[in-house]
Protein backbone atom coordinates (compact mmCIF):
# COMPACT_ATOMS: atom_id res chain seq x y z
CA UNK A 1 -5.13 -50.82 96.07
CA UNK A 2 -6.29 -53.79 94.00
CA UNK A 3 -7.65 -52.83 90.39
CA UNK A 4 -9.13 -54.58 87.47
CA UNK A 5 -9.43 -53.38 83.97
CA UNK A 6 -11.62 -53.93 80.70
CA UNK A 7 -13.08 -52.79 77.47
CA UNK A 8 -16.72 -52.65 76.64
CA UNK A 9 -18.44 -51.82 73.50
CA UNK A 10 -21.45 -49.65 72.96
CA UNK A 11 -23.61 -49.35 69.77
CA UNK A 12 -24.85 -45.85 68.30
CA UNK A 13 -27.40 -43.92 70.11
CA UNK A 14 -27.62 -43.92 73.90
CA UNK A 15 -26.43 -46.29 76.34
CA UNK A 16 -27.15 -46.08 80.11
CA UNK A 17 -24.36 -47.87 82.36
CA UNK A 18 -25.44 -48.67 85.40
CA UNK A 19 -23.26 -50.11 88.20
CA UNK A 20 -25.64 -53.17 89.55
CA UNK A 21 -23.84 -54.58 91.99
CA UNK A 22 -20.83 -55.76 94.23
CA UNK A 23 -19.36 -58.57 95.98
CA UNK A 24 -18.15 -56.99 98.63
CA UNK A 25 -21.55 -54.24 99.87
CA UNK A 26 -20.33 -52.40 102.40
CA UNK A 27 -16.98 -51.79 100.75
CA UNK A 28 -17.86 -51.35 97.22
CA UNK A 29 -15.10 -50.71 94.42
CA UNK A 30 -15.08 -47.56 92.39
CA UNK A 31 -15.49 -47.81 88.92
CA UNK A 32 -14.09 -45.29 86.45
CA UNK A 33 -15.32 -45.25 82.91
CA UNK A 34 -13.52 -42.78 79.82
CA UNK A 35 -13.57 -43.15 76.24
CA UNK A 36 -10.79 -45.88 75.08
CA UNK A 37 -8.31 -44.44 72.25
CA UNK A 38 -9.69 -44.58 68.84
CA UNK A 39 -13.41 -43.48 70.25
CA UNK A 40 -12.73 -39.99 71.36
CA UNK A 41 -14.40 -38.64 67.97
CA UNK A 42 -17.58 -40.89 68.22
CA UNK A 43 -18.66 -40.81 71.71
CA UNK A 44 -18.78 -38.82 74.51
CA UNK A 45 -19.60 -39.73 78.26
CA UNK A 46 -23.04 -37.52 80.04
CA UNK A 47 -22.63 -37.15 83.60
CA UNK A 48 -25.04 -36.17 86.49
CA UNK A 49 -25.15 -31.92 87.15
CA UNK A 50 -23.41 -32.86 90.40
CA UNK A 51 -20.23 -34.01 89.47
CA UNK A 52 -17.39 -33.52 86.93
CA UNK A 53 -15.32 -37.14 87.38
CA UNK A 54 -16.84 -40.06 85.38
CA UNK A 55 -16.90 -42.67 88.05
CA UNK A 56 -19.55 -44.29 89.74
CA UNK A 57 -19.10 -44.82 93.11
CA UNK A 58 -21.60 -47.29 94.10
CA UNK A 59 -24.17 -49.69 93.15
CA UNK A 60 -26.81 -48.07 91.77
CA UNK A 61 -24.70 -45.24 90.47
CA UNK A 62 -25.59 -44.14 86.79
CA UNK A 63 -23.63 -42.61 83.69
CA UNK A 64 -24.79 -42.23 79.85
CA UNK A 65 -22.44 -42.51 76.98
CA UNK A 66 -24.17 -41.14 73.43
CA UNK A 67 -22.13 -42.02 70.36
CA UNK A 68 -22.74 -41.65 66.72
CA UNK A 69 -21.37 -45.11 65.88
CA UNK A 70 -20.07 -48.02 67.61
CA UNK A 71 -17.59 -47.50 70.38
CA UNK A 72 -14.94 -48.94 73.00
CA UNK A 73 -15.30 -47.95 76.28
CA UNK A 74 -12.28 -48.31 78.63
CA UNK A 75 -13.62 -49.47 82.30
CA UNK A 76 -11.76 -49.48 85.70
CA UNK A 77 -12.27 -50.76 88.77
CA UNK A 78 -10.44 -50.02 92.12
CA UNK A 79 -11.10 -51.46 96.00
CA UNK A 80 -11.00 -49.21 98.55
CA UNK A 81 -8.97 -50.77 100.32
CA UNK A 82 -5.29 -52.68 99.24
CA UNK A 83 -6.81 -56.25 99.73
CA UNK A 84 -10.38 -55.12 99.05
CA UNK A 85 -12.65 -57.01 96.22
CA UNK A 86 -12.75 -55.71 92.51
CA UNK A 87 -15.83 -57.76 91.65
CA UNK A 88 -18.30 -55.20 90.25
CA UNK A 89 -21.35 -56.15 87.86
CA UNK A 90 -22.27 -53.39 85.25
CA UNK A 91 -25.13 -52.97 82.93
CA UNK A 92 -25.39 -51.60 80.11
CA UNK A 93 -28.76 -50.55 78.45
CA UNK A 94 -29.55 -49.01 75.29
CA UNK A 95 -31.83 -46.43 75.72
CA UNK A 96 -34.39 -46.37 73.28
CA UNK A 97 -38.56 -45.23 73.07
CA UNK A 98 -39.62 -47.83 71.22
CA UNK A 99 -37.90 -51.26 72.12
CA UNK A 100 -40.41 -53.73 70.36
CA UNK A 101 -39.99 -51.35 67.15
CA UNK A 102 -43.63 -50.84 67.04
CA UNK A 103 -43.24 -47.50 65.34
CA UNK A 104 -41.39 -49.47 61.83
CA UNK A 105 -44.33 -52.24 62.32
CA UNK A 106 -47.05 -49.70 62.20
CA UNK A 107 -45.46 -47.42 59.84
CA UNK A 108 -46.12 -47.71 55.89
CA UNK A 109 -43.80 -48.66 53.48
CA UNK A 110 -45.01 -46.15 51.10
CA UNK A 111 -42.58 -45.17 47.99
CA UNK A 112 -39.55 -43.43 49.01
CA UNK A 113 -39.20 -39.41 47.54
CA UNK A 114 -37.43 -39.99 44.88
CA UNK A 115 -37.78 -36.25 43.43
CA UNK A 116 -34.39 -35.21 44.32
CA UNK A 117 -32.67 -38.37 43.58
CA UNK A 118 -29.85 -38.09 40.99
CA UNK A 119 -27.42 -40.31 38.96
CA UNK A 120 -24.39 -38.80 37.35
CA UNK A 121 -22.48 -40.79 35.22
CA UNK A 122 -19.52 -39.91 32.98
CA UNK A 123 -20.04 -41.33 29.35
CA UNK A 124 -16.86 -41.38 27.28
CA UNK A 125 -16.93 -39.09 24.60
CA UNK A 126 -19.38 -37.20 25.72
CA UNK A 127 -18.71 -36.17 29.66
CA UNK A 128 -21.05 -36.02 33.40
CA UNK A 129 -24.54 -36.80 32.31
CA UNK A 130 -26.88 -36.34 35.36
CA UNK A 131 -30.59 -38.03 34.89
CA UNK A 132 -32.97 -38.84 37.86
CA UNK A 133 -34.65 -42.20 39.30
CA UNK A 134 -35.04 -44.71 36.60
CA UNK A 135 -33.74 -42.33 33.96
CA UNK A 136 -31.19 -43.87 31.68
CA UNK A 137 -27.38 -42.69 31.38
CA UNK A 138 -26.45 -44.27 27.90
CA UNK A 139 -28.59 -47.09 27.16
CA UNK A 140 -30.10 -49.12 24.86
CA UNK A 141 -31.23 -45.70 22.38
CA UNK A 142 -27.43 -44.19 23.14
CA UNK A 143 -25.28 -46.63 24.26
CA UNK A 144 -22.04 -46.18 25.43
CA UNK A 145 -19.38 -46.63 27.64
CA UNK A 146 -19.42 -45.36 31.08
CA UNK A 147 -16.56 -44.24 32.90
CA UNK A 148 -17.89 -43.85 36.98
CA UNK A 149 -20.76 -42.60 38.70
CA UNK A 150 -22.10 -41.48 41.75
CA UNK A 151 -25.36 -40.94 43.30
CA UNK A 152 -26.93 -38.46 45.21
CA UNK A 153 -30.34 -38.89 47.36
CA UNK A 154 -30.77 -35.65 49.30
CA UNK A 155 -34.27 -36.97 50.92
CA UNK A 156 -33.02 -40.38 51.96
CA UNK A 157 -34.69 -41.60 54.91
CA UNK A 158 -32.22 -41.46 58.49
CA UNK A 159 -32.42 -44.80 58.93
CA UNK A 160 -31.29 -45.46 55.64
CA UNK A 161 -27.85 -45.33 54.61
CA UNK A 162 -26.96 -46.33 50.21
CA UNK A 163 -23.03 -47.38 49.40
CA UNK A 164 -21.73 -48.52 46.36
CA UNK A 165 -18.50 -49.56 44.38
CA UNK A 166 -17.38 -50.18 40.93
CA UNK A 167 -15.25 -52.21 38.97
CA UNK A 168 -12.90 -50.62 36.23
CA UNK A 169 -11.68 -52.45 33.17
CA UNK A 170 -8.56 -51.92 30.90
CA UNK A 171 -5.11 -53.45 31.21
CA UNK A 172 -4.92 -53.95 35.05
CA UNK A 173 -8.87 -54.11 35.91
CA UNK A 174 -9.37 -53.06 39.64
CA UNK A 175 -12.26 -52.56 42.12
CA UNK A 176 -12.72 -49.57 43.99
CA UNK A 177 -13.56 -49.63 47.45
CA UNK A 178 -17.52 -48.96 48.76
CA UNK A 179 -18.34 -45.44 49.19
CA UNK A 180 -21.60 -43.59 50.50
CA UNK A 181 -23.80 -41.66 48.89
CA UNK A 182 -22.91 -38.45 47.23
CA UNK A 183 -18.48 -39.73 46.07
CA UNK A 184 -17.76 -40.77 42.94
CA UNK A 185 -16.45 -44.10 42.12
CA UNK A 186 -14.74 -45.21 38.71
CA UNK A 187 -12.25 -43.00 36.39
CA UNK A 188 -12.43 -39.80 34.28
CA UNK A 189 -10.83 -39.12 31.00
CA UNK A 190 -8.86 -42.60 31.89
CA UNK A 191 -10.30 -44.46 28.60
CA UNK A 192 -11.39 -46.69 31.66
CA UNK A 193 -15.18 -48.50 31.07
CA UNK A 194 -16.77 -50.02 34.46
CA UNK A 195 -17.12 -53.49 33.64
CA UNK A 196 -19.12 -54.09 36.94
CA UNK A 197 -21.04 -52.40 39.46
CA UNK A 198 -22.19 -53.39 43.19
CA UNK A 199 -24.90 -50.83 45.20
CA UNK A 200 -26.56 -51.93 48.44
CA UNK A 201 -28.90 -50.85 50.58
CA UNK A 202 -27.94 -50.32 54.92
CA UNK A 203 -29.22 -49.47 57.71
CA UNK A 204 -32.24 -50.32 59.97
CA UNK A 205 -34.78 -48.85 57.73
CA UNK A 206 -32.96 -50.63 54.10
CA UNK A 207 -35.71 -53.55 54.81
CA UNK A 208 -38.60 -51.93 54.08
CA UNK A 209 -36.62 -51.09 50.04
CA UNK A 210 -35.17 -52.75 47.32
CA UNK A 211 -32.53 -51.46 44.91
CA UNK A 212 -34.00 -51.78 41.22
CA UNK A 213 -31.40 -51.71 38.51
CA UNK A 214 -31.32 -51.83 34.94
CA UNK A 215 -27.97 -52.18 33.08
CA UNK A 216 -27.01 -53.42 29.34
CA UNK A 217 -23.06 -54.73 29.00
CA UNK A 218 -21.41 -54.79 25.97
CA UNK A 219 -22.66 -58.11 23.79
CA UNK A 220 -25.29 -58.61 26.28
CA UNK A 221 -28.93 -58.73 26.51
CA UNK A 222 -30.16 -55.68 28.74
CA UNK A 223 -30.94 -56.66 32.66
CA UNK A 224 -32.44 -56.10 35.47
CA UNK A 225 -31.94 -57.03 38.79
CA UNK A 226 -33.53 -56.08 42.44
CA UNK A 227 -32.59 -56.14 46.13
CA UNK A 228 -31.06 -54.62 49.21
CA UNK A 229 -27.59 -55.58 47.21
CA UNK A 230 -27.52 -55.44 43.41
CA UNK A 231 -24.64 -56.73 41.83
CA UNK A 232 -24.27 -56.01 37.87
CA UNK A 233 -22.02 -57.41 35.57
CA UNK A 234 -21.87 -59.33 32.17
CA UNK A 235 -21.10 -62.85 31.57
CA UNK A 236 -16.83 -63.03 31.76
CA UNK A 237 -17.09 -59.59 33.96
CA UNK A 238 -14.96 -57.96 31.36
CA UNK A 239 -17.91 -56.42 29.22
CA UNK A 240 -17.84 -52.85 29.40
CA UNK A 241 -20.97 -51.09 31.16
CA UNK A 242 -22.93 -49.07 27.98
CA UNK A 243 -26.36 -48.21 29.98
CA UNK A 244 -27.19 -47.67 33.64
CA UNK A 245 -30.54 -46.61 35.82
CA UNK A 246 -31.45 -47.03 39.11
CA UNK A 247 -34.10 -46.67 41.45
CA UNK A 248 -35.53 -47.25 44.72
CA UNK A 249 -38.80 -49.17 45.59
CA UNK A 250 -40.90 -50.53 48.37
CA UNK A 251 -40.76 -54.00 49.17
């Protein structure tokens, strides 16, 4: 029995895949579809009441695959016979109620709810300082140096996602790698100042919103800067970080 085999990818959501067609009609190759290794955890295969075996058997035959992220697919296809064609066309279509996005277009960019939004930072000398949207930790009427951070957004929109990462001074400076919303990034009792800071904005929703930052560096004039990706740091990007606040706006 002749047999072909390939990996297909899948996005988050729904996808429908739909055997089209074959060379050979009135022998038709199966095709058999499972998760490929490393996917098991992220997507899962939805088949028809009627059967327990995820392979379609003939043009027109039908499976769904919902993940929560993107995916690899492992896909097989067998002849019937030992000489018998392999040549099978699939489809795949993500499923979705509003293709043309017509619900984002009509929708207002209205502020975000920024109510619950909060910024912790840890100021040396002093310990976790949590403040909310715009608020200042340190800054220009108590400056001093700041240690890490994290932020946490309990209302953020679904099809919003907020990451960030900082950069930590001293001896052997290093840059810590992005994390979402809610971790911590930077040191703690260390003696460690963030000397740089990077927050951005993801997701399908992220361009309807910019970042707004406000930060003052050690020998430097305060600053602000705005965006889907904000990027803060002083002039030779060894300045420690004395004063942070953040918030999120409309576009």
């Amino acid at each position: 029995m002749a047999q072909s085999q390939r990996t297909v990818e899948v996005q988050k959501g729904l996808t429908l895949i739909r055997y089209e067609s074959a060379k050979d009609e009135s022998r038709p190759p199966t095709v058999f579809v499972k998760i490929a290794s490393g996917s098991e955890s992220i997507a899962e295969l939805m088949l028809p009441s009627d059967t327990s075996d995820p392979i379609l058997w003939s043009p027109g035959g039908c499976l769904v695959v919902r993940a929560v992220g993107p995916a690899r697919l492992d896909v097989e296809v067998n002849s019937l016979d030992p000489s018998g064609s392999v040549a099978a066309k699939l489809e795949l279509l993500q499923l979705t109620s509003d293709p043309a996005e017509v619900r984002k277009l009509s929708s207002p960019s209205g502020p975000p709810d920024l109510s619950a939004f909060r910024l912790l930072g840890h100021v040396a000398g002093v310990g976790d300082v949590t403040v909310g949207a715009m608020e200042w930790i340190a800054g220009p009427k108590a400056p001093a140096r700041i240690e890490g951070f994290s932020i946490d957004w309990p209302d953020m929109p679904g099809n919003i996602g907020l990451r960030y990462l900082a950069k930590m001074g001293g001896p052997r400076p290093e840059t810590s790698a992005f994390v979402e919303a809610g971790q911590y990034v930077g040191t703690r009792g260390r003696a460690l100042p963030l000397v740089g800071v990077t927050l951005e904005l993801t997701g399908t929703g992220a361009i309807r919103y910019n970042l707004v930052s406000d930060a003052i560096f050690l020998d430097s004039p305060q600053m602000r800067v705005s965006g889907r990706c904000v990027v803060l740091s002083a002039h030779t990007g060894r300045e420690p970080l004395l004063g942070l606040r953040i918030a999120i706006e409309p576009c």
